[in-house]
N, C-alpha and C. Protein backbone atom coordinates (compact mmCIF):
# COMPACT_ATOMS: atom_id res chain seq x y z
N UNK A 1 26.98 25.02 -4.83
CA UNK A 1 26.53 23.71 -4.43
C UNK A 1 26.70 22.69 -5.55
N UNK A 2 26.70 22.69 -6.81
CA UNK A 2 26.37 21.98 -7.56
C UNK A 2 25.38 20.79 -7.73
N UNK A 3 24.17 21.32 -7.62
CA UNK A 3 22.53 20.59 -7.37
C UNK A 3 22.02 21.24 -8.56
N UNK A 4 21.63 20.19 -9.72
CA UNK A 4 21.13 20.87 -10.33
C UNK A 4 19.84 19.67 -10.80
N UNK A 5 18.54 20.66 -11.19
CA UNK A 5 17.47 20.18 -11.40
C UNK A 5 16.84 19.35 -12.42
N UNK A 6 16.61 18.30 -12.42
CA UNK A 6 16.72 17.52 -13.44
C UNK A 6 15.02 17.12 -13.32
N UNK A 7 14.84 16.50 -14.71
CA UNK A 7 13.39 15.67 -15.25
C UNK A 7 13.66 14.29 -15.90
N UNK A 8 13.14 13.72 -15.68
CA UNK A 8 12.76 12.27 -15.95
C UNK A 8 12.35 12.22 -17.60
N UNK A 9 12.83 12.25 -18.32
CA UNK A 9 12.46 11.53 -20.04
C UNK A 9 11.38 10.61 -20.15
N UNK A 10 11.72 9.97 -19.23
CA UNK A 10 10.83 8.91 -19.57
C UNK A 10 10.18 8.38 -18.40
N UNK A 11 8.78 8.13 -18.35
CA UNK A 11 7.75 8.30 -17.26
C UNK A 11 6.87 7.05 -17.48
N UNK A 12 7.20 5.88 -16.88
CA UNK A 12 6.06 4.61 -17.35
C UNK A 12 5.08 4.26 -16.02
N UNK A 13 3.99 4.63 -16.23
CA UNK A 13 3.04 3.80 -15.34
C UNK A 13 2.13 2.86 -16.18
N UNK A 14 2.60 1.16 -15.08
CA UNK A 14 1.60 0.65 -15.61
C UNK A 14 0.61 0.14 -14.23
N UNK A 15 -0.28 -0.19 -14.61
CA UNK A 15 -1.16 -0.12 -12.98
C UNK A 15 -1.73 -1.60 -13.22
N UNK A 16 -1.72 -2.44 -11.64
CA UNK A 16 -1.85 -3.94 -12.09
C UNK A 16 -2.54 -3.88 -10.71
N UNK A 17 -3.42 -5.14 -10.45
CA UNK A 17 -4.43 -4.99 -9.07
C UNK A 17 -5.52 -4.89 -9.68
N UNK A 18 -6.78 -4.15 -8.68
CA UNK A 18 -7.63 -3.58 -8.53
C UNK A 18 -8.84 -4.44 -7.75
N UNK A 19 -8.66 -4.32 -6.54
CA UNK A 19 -9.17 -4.92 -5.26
C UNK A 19 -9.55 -3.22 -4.31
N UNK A 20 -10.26 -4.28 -3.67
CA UNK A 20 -11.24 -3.62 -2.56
C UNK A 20 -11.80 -2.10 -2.63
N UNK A 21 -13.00 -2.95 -3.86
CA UNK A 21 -13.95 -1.80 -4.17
C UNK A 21 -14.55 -1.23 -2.78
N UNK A 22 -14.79 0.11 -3.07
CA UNK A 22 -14.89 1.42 -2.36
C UNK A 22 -14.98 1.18 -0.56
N UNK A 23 -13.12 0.25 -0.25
CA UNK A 23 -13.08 0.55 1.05
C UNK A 23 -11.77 1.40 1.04
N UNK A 24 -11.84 2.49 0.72
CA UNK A 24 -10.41 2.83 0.46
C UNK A 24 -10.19 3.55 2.08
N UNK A 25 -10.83 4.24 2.85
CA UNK A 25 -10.38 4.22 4.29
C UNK A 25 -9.99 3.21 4.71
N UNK A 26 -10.78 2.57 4.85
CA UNK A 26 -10.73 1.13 5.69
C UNK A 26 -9.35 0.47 5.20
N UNK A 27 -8.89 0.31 3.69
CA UNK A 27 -7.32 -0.25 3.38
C UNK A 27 -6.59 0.58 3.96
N UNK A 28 -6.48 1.99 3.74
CA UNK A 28 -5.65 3.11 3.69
C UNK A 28 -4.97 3.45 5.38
N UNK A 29 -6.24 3.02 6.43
CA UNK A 29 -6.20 3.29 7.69
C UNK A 29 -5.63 1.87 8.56
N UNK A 30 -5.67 0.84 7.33
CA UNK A 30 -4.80 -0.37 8.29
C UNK A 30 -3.36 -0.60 7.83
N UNK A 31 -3.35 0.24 6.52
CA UNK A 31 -1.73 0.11 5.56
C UNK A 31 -1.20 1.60 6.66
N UNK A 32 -1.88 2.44 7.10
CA UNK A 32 -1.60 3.10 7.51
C UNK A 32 -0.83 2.85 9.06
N UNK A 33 -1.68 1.79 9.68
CA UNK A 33 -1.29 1.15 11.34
C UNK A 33 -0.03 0.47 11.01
N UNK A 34 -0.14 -0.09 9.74
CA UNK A 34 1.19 -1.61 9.67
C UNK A 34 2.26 -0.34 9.29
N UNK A 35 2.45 0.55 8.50
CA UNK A 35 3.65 0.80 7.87
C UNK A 35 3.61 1.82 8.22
N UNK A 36 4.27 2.23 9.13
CA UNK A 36 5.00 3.77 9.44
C UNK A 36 5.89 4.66 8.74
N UNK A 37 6.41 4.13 7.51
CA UNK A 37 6.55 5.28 6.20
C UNK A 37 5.49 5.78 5.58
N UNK A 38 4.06 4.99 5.68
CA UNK A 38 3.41 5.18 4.57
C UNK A 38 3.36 6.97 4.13
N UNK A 39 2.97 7.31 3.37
CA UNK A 39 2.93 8.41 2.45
C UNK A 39 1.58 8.15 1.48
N UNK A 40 0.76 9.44 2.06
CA UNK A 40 -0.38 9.34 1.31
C UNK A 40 -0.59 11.20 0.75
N UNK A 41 -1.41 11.28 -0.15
CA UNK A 41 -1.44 12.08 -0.84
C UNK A 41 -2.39 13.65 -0.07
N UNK A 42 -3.01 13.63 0.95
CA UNK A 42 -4.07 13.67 1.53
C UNK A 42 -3.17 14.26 2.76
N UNK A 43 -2.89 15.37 3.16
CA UNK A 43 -2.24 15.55 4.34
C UNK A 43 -2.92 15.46 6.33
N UNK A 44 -3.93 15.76 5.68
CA UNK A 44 -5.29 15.99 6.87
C UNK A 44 -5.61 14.65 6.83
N UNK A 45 -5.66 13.55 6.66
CA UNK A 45 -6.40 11.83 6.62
C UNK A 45 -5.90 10.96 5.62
N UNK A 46 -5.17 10.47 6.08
CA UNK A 46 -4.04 9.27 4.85
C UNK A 46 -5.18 8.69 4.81
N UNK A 47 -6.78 8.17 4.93
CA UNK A 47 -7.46 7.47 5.34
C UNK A 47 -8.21 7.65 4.07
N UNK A 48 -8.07 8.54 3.21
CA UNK A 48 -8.72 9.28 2.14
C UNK A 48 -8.03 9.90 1.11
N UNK A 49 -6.39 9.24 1.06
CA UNK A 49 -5.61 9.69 0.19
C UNK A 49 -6.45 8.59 -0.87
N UNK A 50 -6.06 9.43 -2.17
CA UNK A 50 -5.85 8.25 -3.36
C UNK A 50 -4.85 7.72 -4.18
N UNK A 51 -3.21 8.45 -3.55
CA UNK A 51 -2.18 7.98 -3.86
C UNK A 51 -1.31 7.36 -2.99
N UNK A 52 -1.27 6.81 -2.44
CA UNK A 52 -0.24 5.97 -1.35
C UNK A 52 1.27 5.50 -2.03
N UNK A 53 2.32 5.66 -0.83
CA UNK A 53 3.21 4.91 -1.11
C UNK A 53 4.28 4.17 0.01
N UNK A 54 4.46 3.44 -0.09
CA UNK A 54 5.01 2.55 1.22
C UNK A 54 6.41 1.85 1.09
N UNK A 55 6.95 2.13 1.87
CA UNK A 55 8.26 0.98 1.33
C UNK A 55 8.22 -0.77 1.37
N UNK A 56 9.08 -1.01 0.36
CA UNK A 56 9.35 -2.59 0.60
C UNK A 56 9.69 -3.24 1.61
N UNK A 57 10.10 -2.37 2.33
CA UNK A 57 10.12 -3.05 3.90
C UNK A 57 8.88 -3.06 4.70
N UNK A 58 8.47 -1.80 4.54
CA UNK A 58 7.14 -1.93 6.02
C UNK A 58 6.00 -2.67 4.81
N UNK A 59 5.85 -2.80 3.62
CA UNK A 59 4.86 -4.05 3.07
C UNK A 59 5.25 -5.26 3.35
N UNK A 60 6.71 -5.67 3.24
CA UNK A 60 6.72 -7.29 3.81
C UNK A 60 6.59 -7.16 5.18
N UNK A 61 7.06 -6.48 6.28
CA UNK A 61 6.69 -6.47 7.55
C UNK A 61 5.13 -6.56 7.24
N UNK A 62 4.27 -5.74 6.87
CA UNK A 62 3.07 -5.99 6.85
C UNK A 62 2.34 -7.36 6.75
N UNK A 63 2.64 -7.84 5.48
CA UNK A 63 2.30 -8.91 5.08
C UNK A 63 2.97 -9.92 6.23
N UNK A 64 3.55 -9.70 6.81
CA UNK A 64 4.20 -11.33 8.23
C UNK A 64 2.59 -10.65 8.94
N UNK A 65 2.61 -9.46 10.23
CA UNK A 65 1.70 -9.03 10.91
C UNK A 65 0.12 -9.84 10.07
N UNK A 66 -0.55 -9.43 8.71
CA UNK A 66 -1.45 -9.60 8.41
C UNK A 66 -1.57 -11.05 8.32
N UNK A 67 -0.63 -11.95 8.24
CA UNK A 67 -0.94 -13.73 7.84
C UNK A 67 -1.10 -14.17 9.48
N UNK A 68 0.05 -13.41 10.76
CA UNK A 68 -0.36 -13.67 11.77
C UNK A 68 -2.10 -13.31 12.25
N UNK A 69 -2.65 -11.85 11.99
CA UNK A 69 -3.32 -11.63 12.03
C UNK A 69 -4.61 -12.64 11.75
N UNK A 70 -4.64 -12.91 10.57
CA UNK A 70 -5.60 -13.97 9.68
C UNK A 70 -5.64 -15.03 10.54
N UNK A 71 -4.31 -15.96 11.13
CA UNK A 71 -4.16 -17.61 11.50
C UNK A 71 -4.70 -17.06 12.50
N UNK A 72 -4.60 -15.98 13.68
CA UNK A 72 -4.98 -15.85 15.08
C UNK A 72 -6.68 -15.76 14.86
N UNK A 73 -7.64 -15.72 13.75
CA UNK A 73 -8.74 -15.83 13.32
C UNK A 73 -9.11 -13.75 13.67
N UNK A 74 -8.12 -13.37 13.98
CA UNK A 74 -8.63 -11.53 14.13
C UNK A 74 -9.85 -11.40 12.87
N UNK A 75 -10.30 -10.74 13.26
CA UNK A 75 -11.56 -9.88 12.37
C UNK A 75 -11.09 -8.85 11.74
N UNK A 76 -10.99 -8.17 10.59
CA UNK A 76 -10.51 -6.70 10.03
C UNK A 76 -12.43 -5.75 9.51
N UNK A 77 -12.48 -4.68 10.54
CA UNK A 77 -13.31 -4.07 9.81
C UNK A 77 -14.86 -4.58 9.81
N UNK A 78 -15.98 -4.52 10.61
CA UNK A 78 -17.07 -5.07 10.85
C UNK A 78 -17.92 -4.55 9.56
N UNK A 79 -18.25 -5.58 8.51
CA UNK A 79 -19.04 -5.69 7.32
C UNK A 79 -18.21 -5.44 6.56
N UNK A 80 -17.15 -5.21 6.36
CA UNK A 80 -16.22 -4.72 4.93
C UNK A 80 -15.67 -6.28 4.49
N UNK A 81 -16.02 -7.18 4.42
CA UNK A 81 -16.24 -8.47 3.63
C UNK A 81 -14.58 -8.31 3.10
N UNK A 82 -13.71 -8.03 3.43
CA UNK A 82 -12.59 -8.76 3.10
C UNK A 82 -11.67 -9.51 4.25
N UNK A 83 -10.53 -10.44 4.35
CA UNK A 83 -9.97 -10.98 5.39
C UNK A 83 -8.75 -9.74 5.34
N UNK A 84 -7.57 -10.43 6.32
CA UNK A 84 -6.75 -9.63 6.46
C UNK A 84 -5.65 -10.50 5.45
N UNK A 85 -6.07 -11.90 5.20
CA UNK A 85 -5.22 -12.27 4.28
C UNK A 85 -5.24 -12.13 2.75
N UNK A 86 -6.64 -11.17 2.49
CA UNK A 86 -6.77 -10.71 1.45
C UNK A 86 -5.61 -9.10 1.24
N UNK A 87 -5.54 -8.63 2.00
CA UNK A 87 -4.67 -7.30 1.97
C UNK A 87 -3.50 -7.98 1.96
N UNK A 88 -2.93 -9.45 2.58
CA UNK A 88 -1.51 -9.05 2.58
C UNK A 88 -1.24 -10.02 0.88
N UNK A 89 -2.55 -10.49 0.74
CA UNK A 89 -1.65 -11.42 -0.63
C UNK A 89 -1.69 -10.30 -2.10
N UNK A 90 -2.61 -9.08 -1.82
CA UNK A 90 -2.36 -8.04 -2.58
C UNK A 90 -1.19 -6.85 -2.45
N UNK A 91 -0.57 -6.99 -0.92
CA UNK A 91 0.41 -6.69 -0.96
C UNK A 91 2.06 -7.49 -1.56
N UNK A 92 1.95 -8.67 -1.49
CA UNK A 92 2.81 -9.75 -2.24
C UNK A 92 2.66 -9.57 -3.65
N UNK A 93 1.51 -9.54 -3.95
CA UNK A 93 1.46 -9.59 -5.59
C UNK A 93 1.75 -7.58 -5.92
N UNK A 94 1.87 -6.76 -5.12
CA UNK A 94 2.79 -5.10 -5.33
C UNK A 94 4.11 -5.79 -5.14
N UNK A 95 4.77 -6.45 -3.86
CA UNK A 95 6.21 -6.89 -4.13
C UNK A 95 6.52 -7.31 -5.48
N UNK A 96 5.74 -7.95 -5.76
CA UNK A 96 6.72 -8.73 -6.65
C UNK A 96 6.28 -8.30 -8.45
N UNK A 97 4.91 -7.53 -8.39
CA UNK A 97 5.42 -6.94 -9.63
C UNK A 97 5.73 -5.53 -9.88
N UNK A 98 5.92 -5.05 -8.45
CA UNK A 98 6.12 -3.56 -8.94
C UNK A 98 7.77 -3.34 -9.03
N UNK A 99 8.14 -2.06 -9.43
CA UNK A 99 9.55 -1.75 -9.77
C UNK A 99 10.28 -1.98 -8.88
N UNK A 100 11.27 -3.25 -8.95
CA UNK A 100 12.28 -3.63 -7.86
C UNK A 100 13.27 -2.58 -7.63
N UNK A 101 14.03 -1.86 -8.65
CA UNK A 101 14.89 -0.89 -8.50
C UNK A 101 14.14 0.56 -7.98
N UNK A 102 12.87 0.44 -7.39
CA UNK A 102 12.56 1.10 -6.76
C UNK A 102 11.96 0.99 -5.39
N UNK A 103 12.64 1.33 -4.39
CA UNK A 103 12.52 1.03 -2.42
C UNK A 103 10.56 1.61 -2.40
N UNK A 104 10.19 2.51 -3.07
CA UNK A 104 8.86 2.67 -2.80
C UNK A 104 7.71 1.63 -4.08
N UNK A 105 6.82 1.37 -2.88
CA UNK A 105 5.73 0.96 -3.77
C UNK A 105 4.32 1.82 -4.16
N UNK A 106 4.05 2.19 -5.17
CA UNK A 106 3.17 3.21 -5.48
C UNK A 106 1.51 2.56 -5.43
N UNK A 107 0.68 2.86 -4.78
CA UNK A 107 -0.54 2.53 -4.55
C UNK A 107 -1.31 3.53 -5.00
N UNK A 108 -2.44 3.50 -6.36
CA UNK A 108 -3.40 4.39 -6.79
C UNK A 108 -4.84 3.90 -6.20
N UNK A 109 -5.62 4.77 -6.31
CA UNK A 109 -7.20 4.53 -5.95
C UNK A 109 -7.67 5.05 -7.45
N UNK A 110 -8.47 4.41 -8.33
CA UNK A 110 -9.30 5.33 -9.10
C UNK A 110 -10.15 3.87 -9.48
């Protein structure tokens, strides 16, 4: 075949954000409705992963759905005190500073 197994040298995480203290179902289960790649760490309930990852496509699709969402006055989540235009302008600010030469966007919980 000639497949051979390789490692990464060099490994940079830097982690930028840190929004929506302890609703991580509640994000996880509506990033989960908008983006049908998503990938969560958690095989039994993406709802309770703490590593997510989504592509650059189904986050800007997201982010159109969530600003419609917001203008149509929708509700997200009864008492979880955030809008829906709060998720998509934290998804804009992952576009645009996470690794462009990379199609996935990496989402941590800690």
């Amino acid at each position: 075949m000639g497949y051979r197994l390789h490692y990464a040298t060099t490994y940079k995480v830097v982690h930028g954000g840190g929004e929506f203290n302890h609703e991580t179902y509640a994000v996880n289960s509506l990033l989960k409705e908008l983006c049908p790649d998503l990938w969560g760490n958690n095989d039994t309930d993406t709802g309770y992963a703490d590593e997510l990852e989504i592509t650059r496509e189904d986050a800007a699709n997201a982010i159109k759905t969530l600003e419609e969402w917001d203008s149509q006055g929708k509700k997200w989540k009864e008492g979880c005190g955030y809008k829906y235009a709060h998720v998509a302008e934290f998804l804009k600010e992952a576009l645009e500073h996470s690794d462009k030469d990379n199609d996935l966007i990496r989402l941590s919980w800690f």
